[in-house]
Protein backbone atom coordinates (compact mmCIF):
# COMPACT_ATOMS: atom_id res chain seq x y z
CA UNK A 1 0.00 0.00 0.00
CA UNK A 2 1.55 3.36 -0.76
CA UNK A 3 1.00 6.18 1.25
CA UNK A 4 -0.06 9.76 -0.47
CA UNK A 5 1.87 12.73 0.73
CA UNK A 6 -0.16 15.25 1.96
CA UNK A 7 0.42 19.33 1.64
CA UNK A 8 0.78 20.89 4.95
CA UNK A 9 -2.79 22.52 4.45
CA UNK A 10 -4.37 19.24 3.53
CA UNK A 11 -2.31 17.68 6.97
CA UNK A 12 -3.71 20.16 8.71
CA UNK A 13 -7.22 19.90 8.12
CA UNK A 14 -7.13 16.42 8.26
CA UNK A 15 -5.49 16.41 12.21
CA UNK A 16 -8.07 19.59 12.84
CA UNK A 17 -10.98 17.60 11.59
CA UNK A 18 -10.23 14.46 13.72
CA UNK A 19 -9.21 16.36 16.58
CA UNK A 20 -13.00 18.07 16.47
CA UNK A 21 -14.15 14.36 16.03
CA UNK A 22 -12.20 13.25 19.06
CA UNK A 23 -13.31 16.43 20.88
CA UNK A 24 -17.11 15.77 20.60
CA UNK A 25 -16.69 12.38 21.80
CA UNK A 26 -15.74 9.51 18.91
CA UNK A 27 -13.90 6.74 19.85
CA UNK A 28 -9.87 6.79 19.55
CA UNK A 29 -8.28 4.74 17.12
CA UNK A 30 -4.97 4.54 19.00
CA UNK A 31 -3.77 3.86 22.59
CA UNK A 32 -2.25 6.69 24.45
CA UNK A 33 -1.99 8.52 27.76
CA UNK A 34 -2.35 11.94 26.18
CA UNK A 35 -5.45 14.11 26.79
CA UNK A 36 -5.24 16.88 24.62
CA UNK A 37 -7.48 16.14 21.58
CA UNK A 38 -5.09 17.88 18.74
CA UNK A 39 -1.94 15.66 20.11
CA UNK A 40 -4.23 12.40 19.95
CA UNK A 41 -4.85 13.60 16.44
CA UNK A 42 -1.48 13.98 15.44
CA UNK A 43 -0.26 10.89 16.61
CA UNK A 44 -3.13 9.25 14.95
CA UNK A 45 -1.98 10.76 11.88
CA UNK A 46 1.17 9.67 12.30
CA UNK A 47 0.69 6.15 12.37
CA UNK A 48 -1.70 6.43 9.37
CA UNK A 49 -5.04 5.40 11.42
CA UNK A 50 -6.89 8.26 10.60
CA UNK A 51 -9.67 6.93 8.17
CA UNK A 52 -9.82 10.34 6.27
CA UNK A 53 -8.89 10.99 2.77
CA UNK A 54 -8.10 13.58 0.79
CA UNK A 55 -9.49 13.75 -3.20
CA UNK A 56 -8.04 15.37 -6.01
CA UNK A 57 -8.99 16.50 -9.31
């Protein structure tokens, strides 16, 4: 499976839109003893578990 590279504005709306997820309550897709819903979302993103895509024309 490759893995797209993503601009930094495309990045950043992907972590921003997950972190709003995790902050209204969805489940997390990782384990981790952080708190802060935007560094949950990050390290989702870095382990490639977020289930959000990005489509171009």
């Amino acid at each position: 499976m490759q893995t797209q590279v993503y601009t930094r504005y495309e990045r950043a709306r992907i972590i921003g839109a997950r972190a709003l997820q995790i902050s209204m309550g969805a489940p997390l897709l990782i384990t981790t003893p952080k708190i802060d819903p935007l560094e949950i979302a990050i390290e989702e993103f870095n382990n490639n578990t977020i289930p959000i895509t990005v489509k171009r024309k």
